[in-house]
PDB file of N, CA and C in Angstrom:
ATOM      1  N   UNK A   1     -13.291  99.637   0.933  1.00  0.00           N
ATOM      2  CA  UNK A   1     -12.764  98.763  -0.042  1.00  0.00           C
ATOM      3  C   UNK A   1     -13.175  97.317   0.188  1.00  0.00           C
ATOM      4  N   UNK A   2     -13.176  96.894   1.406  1.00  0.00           N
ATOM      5  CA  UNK A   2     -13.635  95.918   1.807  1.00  0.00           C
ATOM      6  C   UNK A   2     -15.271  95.438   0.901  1.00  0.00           C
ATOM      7  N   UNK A   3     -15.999  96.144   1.500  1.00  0.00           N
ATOM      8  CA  UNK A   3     -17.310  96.420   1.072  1.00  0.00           C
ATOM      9  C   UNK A   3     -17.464  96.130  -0.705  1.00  0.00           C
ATOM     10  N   UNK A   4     -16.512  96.774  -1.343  1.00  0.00           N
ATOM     11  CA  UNK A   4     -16.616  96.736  -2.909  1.00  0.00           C
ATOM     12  C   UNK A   4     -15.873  95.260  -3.302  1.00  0.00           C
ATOM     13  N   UNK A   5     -15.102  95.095  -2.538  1.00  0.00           N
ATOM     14  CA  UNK A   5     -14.989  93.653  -2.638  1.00  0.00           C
ATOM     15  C   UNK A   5     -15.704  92.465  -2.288  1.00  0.00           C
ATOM     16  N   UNK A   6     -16.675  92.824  -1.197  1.00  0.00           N
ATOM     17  CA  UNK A   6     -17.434  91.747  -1.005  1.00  0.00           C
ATOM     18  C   UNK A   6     -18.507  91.620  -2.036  1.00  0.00           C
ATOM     19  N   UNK A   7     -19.063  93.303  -2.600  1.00  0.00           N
ATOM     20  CA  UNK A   7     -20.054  93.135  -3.466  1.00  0.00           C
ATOM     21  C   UNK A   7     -19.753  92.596  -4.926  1.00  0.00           C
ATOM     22  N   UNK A   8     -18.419  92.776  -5.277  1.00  0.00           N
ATOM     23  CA  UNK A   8     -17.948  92.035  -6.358  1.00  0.00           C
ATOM     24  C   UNK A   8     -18.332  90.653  -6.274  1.00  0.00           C
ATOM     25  N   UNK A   9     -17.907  89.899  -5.063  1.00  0.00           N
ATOM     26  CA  UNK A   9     -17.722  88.632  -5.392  1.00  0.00           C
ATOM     27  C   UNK A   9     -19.103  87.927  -3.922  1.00  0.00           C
ATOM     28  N   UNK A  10     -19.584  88.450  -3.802  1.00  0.00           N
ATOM     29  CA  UNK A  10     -21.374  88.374  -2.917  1.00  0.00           C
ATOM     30  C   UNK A  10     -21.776  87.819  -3.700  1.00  0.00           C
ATOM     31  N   UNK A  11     -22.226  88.014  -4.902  1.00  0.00           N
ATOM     32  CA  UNK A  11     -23.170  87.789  -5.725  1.00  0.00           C
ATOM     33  C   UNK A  11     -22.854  85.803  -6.351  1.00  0.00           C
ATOM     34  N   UNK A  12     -21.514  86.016  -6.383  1.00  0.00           N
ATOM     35  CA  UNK A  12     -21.058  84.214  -6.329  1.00  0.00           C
ATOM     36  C   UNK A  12     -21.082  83.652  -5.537  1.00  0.00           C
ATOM     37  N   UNK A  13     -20.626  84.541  -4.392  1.00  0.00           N
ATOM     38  CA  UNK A  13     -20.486  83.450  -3.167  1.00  0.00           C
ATOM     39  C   UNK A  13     -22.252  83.093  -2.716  1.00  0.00           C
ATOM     40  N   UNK A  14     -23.404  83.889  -2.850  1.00  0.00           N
ATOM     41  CA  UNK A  14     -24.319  83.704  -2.549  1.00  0.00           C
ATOM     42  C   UNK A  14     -25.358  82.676  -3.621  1.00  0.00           C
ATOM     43  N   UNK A  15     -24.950  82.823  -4.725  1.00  0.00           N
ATOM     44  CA  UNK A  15     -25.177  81.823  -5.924  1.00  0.00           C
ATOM     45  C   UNK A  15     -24.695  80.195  -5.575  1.00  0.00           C
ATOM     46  N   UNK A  16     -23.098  80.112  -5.250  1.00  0.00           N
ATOM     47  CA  UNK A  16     -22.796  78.433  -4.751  1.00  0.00           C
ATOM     48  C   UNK A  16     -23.528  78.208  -3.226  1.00  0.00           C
ATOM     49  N   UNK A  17     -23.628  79.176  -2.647  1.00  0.00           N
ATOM     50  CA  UNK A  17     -24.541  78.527  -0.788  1.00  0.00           C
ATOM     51  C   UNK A  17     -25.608  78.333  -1.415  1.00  0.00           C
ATOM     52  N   UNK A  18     -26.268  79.121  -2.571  1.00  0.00           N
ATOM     53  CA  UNK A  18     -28.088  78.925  -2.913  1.00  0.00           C
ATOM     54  C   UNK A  18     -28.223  77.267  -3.378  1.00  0.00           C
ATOM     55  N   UNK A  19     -26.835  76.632  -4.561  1.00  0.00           N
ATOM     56  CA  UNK A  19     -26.832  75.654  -4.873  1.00  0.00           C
ATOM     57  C   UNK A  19     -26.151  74.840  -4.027  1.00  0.00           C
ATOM     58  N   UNK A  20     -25.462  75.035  -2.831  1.00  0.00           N
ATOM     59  CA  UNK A  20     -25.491  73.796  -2.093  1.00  0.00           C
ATOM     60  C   UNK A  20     -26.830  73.542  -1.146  1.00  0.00           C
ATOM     61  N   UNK A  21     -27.149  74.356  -0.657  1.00  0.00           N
ATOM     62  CA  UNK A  21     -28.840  74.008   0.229  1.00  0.00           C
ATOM     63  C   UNK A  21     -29.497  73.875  -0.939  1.00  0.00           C
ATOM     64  N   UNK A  22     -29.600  74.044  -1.797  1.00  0.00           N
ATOM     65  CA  UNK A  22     -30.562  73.461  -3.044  1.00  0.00           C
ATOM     66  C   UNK A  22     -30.540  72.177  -3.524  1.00  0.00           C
ATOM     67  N   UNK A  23     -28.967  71.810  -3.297  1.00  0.00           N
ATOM     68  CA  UNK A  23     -28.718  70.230  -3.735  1.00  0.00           C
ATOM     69  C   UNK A  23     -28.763  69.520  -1.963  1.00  0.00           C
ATOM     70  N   UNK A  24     -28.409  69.892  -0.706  1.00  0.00           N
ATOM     71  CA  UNK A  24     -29.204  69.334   0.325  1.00  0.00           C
ATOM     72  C   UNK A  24     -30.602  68.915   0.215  1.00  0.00           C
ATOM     73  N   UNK A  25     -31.268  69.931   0.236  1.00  0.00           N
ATOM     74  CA  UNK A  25     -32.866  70.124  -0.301  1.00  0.00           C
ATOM     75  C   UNK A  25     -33.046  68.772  -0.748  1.00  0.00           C
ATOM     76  N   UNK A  26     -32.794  68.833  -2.136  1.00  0.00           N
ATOM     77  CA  UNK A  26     -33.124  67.814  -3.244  1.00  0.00           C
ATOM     78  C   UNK A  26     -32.502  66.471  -2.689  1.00  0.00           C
ATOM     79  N   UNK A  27     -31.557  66.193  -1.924  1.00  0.00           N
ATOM     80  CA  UNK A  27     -30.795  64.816  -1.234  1.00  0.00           C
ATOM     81  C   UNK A  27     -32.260  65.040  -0.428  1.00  0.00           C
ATOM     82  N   UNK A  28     -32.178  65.838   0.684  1.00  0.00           N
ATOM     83  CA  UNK A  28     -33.014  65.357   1.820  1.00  0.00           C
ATOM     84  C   UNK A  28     -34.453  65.215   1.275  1.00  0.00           C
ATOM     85  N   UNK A  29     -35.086  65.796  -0.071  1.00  0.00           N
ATOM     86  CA  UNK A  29     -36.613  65.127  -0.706  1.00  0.00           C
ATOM     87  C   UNK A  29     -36.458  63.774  -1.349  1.00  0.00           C
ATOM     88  N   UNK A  30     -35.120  63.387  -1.815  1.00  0.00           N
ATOM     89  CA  UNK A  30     -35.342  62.209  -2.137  1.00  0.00           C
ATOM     90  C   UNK A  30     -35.214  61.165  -0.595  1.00  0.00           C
ATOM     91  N   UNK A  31     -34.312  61.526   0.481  1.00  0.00           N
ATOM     92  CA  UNK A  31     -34.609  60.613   1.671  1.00  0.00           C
ATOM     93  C   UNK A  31     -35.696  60.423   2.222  1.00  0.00           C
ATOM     94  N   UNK A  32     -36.509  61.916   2.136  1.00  0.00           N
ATOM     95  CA  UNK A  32     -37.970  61.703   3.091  1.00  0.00           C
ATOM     96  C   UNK A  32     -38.797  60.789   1.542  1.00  0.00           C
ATOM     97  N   UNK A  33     -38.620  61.113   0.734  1.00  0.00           N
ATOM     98  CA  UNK A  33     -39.320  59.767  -0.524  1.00  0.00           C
ATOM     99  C   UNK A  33     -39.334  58.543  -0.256  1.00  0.00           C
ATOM    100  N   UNK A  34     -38.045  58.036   0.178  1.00  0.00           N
ATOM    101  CA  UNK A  34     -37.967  56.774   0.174  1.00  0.00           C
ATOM    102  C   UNK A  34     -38.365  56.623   1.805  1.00  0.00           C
ATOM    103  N   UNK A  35     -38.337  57.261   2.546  1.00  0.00           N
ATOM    104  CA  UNK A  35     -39.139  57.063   3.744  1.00  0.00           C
ATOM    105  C   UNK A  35     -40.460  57.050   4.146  1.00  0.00           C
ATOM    106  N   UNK A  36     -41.168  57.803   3.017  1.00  0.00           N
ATOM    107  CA  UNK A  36     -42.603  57.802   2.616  1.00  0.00           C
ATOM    108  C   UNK A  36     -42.872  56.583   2.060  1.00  0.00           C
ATOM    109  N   UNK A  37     -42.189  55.857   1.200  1.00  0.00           N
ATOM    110  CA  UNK A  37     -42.234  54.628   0.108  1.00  0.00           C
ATOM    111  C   UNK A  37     -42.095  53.572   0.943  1.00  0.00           C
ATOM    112  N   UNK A  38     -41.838  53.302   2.190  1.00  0.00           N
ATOM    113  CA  UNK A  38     -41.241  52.588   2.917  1.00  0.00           C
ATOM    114  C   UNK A  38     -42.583  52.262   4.356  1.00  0.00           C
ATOM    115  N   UNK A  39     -42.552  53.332   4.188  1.00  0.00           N
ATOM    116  CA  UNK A  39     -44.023  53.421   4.855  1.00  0.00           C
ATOM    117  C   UNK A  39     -45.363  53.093   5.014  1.00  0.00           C
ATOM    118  N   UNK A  40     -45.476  53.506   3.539  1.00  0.00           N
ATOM    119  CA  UNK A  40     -46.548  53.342   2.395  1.00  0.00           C
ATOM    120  C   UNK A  40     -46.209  51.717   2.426  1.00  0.00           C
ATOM    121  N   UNK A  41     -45.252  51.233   2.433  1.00  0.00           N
ATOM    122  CA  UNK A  41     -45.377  49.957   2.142  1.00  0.00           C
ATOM    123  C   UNK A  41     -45.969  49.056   3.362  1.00  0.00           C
ATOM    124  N   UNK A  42     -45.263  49.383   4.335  1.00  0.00           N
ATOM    125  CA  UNK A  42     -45.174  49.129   5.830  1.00  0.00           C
ATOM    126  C   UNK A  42     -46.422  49.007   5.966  1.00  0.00           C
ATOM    127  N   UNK A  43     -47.510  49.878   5.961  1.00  0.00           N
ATOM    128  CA  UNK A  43     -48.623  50.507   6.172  1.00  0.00           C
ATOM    129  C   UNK A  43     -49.541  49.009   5.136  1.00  0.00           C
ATOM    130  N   UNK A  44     -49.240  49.498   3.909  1.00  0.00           N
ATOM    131  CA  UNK A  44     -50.393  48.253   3.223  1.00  0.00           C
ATOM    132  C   UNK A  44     -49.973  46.924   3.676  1.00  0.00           C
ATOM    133  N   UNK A  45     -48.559  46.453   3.841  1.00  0.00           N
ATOM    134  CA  UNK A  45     -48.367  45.381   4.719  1.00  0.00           C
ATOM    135  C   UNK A  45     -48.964  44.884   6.359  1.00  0.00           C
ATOM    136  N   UNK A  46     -49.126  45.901   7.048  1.00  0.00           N
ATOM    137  CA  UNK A  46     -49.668  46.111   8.086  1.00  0.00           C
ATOM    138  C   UNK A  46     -51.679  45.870   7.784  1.00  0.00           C
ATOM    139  N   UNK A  47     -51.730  46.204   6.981  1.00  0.00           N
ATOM    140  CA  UNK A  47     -53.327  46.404   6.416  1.00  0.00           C
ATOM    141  C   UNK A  47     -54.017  44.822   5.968  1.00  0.00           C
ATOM    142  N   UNK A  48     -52.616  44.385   5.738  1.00  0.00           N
ATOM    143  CA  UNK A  48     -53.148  43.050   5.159  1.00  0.00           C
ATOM    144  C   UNK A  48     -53.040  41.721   6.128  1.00  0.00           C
ATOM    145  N   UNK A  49     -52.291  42.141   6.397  1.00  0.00           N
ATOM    146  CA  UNK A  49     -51.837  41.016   8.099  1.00  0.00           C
ATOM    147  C   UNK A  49     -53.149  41.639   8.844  1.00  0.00           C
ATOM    148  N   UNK A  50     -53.563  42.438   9.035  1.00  0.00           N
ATOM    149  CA  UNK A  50     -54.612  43.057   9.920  1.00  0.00           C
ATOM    150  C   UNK A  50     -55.911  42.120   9.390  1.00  0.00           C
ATOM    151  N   UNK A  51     -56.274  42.084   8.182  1.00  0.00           N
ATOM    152  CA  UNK A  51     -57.077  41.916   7.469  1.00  0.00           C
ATOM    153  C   UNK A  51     -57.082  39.856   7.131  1.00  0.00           C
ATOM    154  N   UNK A  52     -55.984  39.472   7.504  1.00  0.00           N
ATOM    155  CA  UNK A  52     -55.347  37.790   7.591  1.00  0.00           C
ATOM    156  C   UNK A  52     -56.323  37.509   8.769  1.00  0.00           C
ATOM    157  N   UNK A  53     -55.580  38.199  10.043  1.00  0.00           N
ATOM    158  CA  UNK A  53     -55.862  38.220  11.636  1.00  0.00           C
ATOM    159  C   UNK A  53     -57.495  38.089  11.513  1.00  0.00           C
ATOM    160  N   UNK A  54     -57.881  39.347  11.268  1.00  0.00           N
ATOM    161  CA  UNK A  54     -59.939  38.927  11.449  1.00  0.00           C
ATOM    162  C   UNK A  54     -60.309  38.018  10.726  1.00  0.00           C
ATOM    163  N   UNK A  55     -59.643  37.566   9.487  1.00  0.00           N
ATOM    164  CA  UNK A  55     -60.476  36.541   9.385  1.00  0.00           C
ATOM    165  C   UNK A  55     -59.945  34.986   9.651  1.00  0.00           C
ATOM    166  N   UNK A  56     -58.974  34.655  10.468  1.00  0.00           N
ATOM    167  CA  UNK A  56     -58.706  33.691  11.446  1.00  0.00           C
ATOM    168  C   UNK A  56     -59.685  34.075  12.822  1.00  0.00           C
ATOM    169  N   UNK A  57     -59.697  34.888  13.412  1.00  0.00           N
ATOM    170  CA  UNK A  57     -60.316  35.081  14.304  1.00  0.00           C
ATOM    171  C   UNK A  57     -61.769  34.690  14.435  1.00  0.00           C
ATOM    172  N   UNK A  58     -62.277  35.308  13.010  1.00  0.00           N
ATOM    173  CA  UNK A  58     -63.949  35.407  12.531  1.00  0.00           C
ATOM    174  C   UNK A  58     -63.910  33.811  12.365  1.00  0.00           C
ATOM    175  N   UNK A  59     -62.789  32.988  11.943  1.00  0.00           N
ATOM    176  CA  UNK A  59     -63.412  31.420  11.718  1.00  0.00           C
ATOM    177  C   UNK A  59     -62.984  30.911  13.031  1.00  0.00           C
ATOM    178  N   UNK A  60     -61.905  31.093  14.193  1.00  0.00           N
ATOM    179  CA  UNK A  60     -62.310  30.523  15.189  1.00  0.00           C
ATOM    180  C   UNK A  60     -63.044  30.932  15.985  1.00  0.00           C
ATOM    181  N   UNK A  61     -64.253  32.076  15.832  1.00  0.00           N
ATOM    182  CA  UNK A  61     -65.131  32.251  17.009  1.00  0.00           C
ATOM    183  C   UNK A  61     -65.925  31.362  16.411  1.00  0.00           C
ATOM    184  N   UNK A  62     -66.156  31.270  14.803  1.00  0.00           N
ATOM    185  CA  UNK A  62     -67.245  30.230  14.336  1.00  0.00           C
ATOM    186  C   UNK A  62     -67.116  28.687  14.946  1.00  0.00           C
ATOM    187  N   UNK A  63     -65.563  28.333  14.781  1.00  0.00           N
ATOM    188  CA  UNK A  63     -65.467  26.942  15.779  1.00  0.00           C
ATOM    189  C   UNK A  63     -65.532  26.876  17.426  1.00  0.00           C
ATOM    190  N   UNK A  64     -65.144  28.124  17.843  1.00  0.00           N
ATOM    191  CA  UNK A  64     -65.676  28.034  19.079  1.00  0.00           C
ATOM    192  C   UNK A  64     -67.591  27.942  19.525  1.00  0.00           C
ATOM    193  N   UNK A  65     -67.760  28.522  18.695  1.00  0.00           N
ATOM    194  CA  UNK A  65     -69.349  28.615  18.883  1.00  0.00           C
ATOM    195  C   UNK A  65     -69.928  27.310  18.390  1.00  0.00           C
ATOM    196  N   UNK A  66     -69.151  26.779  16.969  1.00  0.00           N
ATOM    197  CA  UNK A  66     -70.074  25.345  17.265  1.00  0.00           C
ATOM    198  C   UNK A  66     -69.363  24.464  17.974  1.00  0.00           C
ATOM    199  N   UNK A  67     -68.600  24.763  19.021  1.00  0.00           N
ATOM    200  CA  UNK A  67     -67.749  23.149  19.793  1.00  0.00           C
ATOM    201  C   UNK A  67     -68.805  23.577  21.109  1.00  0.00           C
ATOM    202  N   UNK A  68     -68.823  25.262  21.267  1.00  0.00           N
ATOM    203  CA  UNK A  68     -70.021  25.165  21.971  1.00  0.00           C
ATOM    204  C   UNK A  68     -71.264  24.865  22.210  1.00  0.00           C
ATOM    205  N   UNK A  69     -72.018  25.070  20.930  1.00  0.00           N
ATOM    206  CA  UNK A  69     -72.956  24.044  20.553  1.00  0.00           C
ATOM    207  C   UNK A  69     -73.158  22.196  20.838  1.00  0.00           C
ATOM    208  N   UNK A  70     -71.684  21.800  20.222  1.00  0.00           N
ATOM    209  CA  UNK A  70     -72.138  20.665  20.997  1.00  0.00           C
ATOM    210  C   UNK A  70     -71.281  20.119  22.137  1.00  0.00           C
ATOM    211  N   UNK A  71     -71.142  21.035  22.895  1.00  0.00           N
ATOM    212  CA  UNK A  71     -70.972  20.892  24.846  1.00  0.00           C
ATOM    213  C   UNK A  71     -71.883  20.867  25.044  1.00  0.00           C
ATOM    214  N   UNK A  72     -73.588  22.009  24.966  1.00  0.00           N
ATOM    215  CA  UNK A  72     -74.357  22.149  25.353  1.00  0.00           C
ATOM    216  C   UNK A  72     -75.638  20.834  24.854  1.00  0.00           C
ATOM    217  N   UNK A  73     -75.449  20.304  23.740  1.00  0.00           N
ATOM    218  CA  UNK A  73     -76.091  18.957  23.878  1.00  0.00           C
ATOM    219  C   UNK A  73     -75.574  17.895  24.294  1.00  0.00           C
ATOM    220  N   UNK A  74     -74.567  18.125  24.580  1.00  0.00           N
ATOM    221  CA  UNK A  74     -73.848  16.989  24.936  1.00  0.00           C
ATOM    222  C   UNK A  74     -74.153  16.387  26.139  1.00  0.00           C
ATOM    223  N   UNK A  75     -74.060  18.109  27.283  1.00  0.00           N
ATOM    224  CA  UNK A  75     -74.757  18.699  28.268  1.00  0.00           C
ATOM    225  C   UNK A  75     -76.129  17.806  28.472  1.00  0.00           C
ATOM    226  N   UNK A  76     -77.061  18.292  27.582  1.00  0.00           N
ATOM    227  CA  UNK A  76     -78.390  17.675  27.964  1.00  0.00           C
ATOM    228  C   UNK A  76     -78.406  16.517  27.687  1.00  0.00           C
ATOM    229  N   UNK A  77     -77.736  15.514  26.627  1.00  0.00           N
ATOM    230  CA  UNK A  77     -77.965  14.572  26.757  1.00  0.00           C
ATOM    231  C   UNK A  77     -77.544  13.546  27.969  1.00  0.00           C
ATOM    232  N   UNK A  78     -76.648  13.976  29.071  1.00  0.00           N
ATOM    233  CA  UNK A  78     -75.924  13.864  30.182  1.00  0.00           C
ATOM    234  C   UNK A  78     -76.846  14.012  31.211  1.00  0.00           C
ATOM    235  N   UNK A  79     -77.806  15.029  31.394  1.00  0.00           N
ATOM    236  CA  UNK A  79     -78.393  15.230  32.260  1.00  0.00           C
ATOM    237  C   UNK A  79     -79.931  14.552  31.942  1.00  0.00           C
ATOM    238  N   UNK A  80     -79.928  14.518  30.944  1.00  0.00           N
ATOM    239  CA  UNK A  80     -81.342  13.555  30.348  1.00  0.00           C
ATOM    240  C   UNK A  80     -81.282  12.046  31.250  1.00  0.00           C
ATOM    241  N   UNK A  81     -80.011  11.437  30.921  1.00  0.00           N
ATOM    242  CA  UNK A  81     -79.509  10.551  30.831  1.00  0.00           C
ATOM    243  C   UNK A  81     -79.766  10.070  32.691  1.00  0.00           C
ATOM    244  N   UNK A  82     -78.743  11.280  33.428  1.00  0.00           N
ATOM    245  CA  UNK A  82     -78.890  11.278  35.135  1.00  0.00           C
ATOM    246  C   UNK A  82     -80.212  11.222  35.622  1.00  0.00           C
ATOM    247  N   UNK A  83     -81.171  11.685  34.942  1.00  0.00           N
ATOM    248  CA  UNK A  83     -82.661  11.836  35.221  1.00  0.00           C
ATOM    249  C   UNK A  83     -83.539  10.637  35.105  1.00  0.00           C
ATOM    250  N   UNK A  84     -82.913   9.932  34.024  1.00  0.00           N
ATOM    251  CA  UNK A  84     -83.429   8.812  33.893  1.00  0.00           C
ATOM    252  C   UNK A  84     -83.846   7.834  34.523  1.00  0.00           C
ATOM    253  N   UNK A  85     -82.851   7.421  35.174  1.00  0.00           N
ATOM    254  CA  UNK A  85     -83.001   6.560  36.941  1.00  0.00           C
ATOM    255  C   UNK A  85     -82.482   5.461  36.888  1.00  0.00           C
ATOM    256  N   UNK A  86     -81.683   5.644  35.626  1.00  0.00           N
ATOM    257  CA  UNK A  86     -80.260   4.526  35.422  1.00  0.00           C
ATOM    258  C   UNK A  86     -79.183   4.478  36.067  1.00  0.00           C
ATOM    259  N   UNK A  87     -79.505   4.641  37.535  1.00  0.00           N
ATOM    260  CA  UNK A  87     -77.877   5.075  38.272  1.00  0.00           C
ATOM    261  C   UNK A  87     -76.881   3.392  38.348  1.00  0.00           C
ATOM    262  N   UNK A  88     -77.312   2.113  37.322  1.00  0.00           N
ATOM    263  CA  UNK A  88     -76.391   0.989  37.591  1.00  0.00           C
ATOM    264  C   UNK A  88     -74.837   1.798  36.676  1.00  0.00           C
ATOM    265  N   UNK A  89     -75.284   2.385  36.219  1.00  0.00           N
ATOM    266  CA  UNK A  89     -74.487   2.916  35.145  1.00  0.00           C
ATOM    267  C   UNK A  89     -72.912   3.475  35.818  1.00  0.00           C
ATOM    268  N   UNK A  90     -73.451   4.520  36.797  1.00  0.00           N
ATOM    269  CA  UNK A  90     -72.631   5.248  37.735  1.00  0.00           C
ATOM    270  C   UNK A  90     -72.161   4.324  38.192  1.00  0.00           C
ATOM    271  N   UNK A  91     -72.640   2.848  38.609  1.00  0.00           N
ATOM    272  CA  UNK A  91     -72.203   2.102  39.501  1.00  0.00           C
ATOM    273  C   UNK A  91     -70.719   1.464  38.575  1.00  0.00           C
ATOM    274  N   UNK A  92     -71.188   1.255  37.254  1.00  0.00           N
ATOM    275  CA  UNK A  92     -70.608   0.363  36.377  1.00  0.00           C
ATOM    276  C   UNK A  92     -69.166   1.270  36.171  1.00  0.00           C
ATOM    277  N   UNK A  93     -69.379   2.296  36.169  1.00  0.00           N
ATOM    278  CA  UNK A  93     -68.545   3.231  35.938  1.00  0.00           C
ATOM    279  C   UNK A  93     -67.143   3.361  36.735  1.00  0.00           C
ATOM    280  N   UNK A  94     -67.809   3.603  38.297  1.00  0.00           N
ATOM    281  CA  UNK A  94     -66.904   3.372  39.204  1.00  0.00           C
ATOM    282  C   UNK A  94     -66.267   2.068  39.460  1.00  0.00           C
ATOM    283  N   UNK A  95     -66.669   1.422  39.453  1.00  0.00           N
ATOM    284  CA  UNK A  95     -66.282   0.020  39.502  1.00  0.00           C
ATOM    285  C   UNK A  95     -65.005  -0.033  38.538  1.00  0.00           C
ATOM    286  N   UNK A  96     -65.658  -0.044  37.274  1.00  0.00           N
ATOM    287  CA  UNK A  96     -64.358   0.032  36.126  1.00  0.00           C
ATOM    288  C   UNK A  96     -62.954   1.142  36.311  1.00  0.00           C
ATOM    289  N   UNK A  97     -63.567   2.070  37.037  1.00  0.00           N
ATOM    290  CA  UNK A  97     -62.461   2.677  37.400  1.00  0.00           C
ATOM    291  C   UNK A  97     -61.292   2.330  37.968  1.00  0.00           C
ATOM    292  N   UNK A  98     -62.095   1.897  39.370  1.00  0.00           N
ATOM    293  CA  UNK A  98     -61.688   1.130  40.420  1.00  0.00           C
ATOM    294  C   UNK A  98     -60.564   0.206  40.090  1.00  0.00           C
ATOM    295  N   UNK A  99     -61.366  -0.868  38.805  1.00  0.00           N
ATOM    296  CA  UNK A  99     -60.343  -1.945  38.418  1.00  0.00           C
ATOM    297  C   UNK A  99     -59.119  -1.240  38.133  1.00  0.00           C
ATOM    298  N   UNK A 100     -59.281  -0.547  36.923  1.00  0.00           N
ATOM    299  CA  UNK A 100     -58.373   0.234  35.749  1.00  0.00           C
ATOM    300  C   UNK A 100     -57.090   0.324  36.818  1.00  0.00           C
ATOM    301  N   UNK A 101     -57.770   1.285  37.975  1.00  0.00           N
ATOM    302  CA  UNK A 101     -56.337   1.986  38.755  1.00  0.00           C
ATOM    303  C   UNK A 101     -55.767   0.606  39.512  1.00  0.00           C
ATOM    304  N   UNK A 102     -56.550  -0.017  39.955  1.00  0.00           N
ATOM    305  CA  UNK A 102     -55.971  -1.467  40.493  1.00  0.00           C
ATOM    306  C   UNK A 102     -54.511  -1.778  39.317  1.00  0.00           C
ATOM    307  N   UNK A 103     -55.576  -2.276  38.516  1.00  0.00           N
ATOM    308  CA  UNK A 103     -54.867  -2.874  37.660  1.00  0.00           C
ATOM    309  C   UNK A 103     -53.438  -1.945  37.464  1.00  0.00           C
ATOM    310  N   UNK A 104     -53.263  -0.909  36.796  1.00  0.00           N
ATOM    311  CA  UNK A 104     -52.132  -0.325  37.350  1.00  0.00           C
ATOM    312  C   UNK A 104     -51.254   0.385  38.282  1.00  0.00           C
ATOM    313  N   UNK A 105     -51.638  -0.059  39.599  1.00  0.00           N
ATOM    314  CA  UNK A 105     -50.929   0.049  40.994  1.00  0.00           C
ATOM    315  C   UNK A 105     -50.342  -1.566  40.900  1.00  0.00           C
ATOM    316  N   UNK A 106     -51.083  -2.788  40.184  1.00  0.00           N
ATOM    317  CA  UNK A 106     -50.337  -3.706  40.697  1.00  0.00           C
ATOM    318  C   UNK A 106     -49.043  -3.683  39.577  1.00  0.00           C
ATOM    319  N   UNK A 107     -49.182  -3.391  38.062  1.00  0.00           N
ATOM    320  CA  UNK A 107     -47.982  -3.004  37.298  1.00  0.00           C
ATOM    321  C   UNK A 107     -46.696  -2.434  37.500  1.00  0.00           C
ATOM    322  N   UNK A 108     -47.288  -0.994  38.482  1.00  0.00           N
ATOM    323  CA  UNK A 108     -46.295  -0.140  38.703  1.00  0.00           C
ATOM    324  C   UNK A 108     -45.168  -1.019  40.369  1.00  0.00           C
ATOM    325  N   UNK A 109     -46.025  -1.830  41.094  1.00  0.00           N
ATOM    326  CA  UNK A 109     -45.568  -2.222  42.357  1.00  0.00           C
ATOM    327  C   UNK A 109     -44.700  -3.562  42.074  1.00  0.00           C
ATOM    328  N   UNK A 110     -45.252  -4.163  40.654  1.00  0.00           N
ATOM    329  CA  UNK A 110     -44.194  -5.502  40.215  1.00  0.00           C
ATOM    330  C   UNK A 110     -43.332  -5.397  39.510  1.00  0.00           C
ATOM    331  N   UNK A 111     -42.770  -3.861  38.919  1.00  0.00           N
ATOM    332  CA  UNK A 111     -42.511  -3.612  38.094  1.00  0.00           C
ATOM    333  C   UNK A 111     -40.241  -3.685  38.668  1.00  0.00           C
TER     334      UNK A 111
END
């Protein structure tokens, strides 16, 4: 009797479990949606900051390369210069130094 009762009412009870995991289902495809959508967004956001980055990068290797450029003449014109056989220059140099720090050791000592 049992049995004829379950098959009576089986057929409903297995109809509302089909439509509650059916309406889970359909909740949990719309969560993984908006987690896909979210992603998808994440992702082209990520793509474009990526895409910002190289080309900051691509223009400061360009300024690094020409500040390097002119170190390296700067360079030769320095060593052109030492070759020359102008060493009053070095002399003039130190000297002025010399003063400069004078001059402020006696500031800082009257101060």
């Amino acid at each position: 009797m049992r049995r004829a009762g379950m098959e009576s009412g089986g057929n409903h009870m297995y109809q509302s479990d089909y439509n509650a995991v059916d309406d889970e289902n359909e909740r949990l495809v719309v969560g993984l949606h908006d987690k896909v959508s979210a992603l998808k967004s994440l992702s082209i956001d990520i793509g474009t900051e990526v895409r910002d980055q190289n080309s900051f990068l691509k223009q400061m290797d360009d300024d690094f390369d020409s500040t390097g450029g002119f170190l390296n003449s700067t360079m030769g014109r320095l060593t052109k210069m030492a070759r020359s056989g102008h060493n009053c220059y070095l002399c003039y140099l130190l000297l002025f130094s010399f003063f400069v720090f004078f001059v402020i050791y006696l500031i800082i000592k009257f101060r």
